[in-house]
N, C-alpha and C. Protein backbone atom coordinates (compact mmCIF):
# COMPACT_ATOMS: atom_id res chain seq x y z
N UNK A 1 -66.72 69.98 -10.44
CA UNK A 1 -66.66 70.29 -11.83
C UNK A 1 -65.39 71.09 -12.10
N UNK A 2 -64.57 70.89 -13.08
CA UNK A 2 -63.57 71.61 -13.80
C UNK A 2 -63.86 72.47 -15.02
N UNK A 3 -63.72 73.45 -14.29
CA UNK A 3 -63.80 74.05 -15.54
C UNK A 3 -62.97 74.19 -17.32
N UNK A 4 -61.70 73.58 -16.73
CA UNK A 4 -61.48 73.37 -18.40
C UNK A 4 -61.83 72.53 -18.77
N UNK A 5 -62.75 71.00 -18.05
CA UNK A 5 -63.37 69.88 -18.95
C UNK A 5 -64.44 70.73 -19.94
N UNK A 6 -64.82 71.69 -19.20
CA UNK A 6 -66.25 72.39 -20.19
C UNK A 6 -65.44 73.43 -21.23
N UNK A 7 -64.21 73.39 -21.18
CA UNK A 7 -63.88 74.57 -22.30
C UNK A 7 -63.59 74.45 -23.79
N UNK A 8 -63.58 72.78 -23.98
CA UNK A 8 -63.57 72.51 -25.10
C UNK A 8 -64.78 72.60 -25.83
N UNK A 9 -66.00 73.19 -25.53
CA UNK A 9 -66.90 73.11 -26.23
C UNK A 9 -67.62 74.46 -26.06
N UNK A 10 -66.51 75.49 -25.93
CA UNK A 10 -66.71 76.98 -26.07
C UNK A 10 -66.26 77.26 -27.94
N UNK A 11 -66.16 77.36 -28.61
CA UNK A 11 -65.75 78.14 -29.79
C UNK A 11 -65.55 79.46 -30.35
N UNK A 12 -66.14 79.72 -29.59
CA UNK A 12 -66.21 81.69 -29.88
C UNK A 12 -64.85 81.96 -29.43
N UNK A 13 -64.48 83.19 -30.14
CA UNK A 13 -63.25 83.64 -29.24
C UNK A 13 -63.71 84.31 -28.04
N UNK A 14 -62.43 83.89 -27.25
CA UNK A 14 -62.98 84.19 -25.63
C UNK A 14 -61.63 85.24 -25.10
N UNK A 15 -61.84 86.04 -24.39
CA UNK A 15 -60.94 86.71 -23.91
C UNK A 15 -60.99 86.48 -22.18
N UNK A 16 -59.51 85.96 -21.79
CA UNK A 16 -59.48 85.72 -20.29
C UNK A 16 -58.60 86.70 -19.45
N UNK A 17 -58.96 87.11 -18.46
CA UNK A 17 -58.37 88.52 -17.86
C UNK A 17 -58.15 87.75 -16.37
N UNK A 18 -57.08 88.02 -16.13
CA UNK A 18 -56.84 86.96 -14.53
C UNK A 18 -55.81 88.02 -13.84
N UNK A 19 -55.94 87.86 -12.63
CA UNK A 19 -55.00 88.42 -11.75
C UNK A 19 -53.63 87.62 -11.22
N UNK A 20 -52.54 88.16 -11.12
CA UNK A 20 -51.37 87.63 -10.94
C UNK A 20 -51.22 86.52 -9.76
N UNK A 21 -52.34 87.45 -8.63
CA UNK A 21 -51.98 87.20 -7.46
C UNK A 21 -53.70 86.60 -6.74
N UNK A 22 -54.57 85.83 -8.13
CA UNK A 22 -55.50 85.50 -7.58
C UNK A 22 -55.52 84.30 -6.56
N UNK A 23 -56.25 84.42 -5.56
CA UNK A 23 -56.18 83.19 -5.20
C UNK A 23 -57.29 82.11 -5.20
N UNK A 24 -58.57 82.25 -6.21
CA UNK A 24 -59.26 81.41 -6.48
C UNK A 24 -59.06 80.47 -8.02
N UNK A 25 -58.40 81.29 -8.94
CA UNK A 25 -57.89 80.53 -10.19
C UNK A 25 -56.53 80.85 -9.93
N UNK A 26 -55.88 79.86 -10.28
CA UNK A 26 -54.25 79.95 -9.71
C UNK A 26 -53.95 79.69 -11.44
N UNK A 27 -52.81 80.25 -11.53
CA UNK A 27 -52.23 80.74 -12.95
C UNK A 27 -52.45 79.51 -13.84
N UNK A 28 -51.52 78.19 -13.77
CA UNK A 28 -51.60 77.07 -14.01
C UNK A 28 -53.27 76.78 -14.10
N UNK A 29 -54.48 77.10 -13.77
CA UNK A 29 -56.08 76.86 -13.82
C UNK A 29 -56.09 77.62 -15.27
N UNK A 30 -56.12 78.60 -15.34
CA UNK A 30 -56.11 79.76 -16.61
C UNK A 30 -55.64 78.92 -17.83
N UNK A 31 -54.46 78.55 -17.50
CA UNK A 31 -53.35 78.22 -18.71
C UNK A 31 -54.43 77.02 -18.82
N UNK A 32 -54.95 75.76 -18.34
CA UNK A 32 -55.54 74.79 -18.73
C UNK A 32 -56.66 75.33 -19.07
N UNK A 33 -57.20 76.17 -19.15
CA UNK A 33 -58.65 76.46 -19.56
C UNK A 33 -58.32 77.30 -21.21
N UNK A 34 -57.57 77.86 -20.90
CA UNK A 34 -57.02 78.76 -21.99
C UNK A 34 -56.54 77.32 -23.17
N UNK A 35 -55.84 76.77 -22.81
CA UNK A 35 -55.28 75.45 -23.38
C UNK A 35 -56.30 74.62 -24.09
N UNK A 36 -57.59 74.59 -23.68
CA UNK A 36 -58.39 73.39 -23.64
C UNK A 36 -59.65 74.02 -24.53
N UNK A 37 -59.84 75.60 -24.49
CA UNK A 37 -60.77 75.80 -25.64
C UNK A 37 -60.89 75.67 -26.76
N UNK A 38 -61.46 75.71 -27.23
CA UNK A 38 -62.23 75.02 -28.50
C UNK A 38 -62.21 75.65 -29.71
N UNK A 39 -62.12 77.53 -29.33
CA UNK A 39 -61.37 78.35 -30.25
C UNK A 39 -60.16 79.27 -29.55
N UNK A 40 -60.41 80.67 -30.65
CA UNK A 40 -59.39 81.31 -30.21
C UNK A 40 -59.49 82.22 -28.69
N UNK A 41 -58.26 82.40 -28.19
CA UNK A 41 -58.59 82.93 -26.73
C UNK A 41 -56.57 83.66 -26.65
N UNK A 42 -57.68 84.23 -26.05
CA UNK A 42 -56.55 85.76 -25.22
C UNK A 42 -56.41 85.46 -23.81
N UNK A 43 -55.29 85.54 -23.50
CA UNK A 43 -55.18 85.30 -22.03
C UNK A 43 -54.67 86.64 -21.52
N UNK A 44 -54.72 87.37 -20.69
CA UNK A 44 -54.07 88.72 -19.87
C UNK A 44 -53.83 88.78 -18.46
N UNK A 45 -52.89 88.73 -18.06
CA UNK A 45 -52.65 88.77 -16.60
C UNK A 45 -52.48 90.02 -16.11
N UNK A 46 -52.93 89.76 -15.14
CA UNK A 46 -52.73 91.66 -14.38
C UNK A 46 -51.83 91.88 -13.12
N UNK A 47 -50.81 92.58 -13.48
CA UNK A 47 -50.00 91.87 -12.58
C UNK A 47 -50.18 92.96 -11.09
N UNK A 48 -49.95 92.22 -10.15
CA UNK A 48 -50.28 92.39 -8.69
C UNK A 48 -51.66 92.15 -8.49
N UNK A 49 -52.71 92.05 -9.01
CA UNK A 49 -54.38 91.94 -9.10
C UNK A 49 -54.63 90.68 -8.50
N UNK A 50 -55.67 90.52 -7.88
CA UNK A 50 -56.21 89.27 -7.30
C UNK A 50 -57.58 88.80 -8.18
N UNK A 51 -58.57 88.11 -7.44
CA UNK A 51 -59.62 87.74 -8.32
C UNK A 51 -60.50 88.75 -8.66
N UNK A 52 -60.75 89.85 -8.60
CA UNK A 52 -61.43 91.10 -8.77
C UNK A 52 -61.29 92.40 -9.07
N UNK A 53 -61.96 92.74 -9.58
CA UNK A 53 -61.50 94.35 -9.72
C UNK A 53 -60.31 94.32 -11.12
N UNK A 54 -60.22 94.08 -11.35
CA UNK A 54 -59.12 94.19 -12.50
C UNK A 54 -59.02 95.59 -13.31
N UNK A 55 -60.38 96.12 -13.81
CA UNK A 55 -60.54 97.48 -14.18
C UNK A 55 -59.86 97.97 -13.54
N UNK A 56 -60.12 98.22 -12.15
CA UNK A 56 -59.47 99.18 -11.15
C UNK A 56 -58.13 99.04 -11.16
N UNK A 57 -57.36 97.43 -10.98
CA UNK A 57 -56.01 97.31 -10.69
C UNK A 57 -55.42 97.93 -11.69
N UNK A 58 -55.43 97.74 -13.23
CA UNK A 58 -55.12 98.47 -14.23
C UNK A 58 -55.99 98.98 -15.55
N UNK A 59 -56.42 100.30 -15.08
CA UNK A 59 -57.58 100.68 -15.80
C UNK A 59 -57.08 100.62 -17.46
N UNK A 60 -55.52 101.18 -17.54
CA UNK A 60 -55.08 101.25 -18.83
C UNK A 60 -55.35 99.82 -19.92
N UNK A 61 -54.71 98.62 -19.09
CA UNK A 61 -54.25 97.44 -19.30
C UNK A 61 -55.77 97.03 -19.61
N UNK A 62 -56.85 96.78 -18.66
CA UNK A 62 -58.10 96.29 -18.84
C UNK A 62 -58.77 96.90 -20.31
N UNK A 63 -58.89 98.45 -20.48
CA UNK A 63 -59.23 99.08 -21.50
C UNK A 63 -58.52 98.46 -22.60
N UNK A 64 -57.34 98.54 -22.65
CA UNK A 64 -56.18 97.67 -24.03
C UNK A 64 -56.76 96.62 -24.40
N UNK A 65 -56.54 95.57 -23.24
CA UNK A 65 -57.31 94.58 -23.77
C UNK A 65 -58.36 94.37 -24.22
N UNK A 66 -59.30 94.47 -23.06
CA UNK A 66 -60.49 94.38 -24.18
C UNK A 66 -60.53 95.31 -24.89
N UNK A 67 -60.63 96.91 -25.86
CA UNK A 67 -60.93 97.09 -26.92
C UNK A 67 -60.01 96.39 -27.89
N UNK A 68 -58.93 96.18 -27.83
CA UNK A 68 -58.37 95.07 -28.63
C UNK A 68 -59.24 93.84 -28.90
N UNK A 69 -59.34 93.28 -28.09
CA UNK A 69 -60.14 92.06 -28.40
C UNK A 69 -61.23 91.95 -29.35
N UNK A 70 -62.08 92.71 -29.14
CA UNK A 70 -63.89 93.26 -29.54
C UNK A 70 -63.46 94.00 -30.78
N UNK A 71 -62.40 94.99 -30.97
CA UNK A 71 -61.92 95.68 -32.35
C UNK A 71 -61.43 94.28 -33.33
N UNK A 72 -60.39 93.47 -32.65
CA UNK A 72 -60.29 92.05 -33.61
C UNK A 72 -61.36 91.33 -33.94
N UNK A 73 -62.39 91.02 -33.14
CA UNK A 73 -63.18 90.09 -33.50
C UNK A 73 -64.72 90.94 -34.46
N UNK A 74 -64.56 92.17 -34.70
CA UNK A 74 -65.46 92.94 -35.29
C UNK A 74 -64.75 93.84 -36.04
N UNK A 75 -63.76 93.47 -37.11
CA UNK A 75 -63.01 94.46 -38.18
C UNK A 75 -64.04 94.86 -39.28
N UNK A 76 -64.83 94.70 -39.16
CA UNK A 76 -65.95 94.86 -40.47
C UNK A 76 -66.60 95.90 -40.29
N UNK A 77 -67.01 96.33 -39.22
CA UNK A 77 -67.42 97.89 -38.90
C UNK A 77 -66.75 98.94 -39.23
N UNK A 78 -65.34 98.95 -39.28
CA UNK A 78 -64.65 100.22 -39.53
C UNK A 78 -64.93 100.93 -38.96
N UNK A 79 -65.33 100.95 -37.50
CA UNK A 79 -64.98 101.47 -36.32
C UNK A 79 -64.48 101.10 -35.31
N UNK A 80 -64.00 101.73 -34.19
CA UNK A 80 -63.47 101.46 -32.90
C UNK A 80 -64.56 100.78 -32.45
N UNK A 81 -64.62 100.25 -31.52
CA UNK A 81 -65.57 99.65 -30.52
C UNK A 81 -65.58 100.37 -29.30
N UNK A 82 -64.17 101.02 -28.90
CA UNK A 82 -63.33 101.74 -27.82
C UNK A 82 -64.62 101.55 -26.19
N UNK A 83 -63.90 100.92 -25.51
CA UNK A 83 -64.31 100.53 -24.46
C UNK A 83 -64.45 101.55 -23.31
N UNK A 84 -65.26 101.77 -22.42
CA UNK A 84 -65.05 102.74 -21.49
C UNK A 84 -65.16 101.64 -20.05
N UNK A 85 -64.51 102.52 -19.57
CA UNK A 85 -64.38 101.66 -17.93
C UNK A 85 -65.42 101.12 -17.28
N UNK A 86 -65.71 100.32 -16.66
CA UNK A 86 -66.78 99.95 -15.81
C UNK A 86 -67.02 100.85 -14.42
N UNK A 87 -68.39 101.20 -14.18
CA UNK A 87 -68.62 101.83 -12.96
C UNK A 87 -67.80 101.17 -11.88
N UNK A 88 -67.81 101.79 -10.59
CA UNK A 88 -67.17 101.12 -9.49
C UNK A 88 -68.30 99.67 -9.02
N UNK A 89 -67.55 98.82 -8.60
CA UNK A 89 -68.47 97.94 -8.05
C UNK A 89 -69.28 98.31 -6.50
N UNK A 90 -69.96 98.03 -6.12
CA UNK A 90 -70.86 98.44 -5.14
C UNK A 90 -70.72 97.74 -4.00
């Protein structure tokens, strides 16, 4: 299965967070999935990051993005959404 055959029939906006240096989605995978959805989508690379951990690789960058994202797609609150970090993984 490919996953960007199934991405055309996502619509929601989607936010995609990938590592520079993953080696299970290789950059070119992202860009076709990113390419192929159905709505709007954010792509973010993290640079030096592999398939995991991304919070950790750049706590700043991960926080940016997503409260960006979740603050765009919910302007009607007239509040922040402001994201806090994820616990460590286990």
């Amino acid at each position: 299965m490919n996953p960007a055959d199934l991405a055309e029939d996502i619509h929601a906006p989607t936010l995609l967070l990938t590592g520079e240096h993953d080696p299970r989605v290789l950059p070119q995978e992202v860009e076709a999935i990113r390419a192929r959805l159905g709505g709007p989508a954010d792509l973010v690379v993290f640079p030096g990051a592999g398939h995991v951990g991304l919070h950790f690789a750049d706590t700043a960058l991960w926080r940016s993005s997503v409260s960006t994202f979740l603050n765009r797609q919910a302007p009607h609150t007239g509040r922040d959404l402001g994201v806090r970090t994820p616990p460590p993984t286990p």
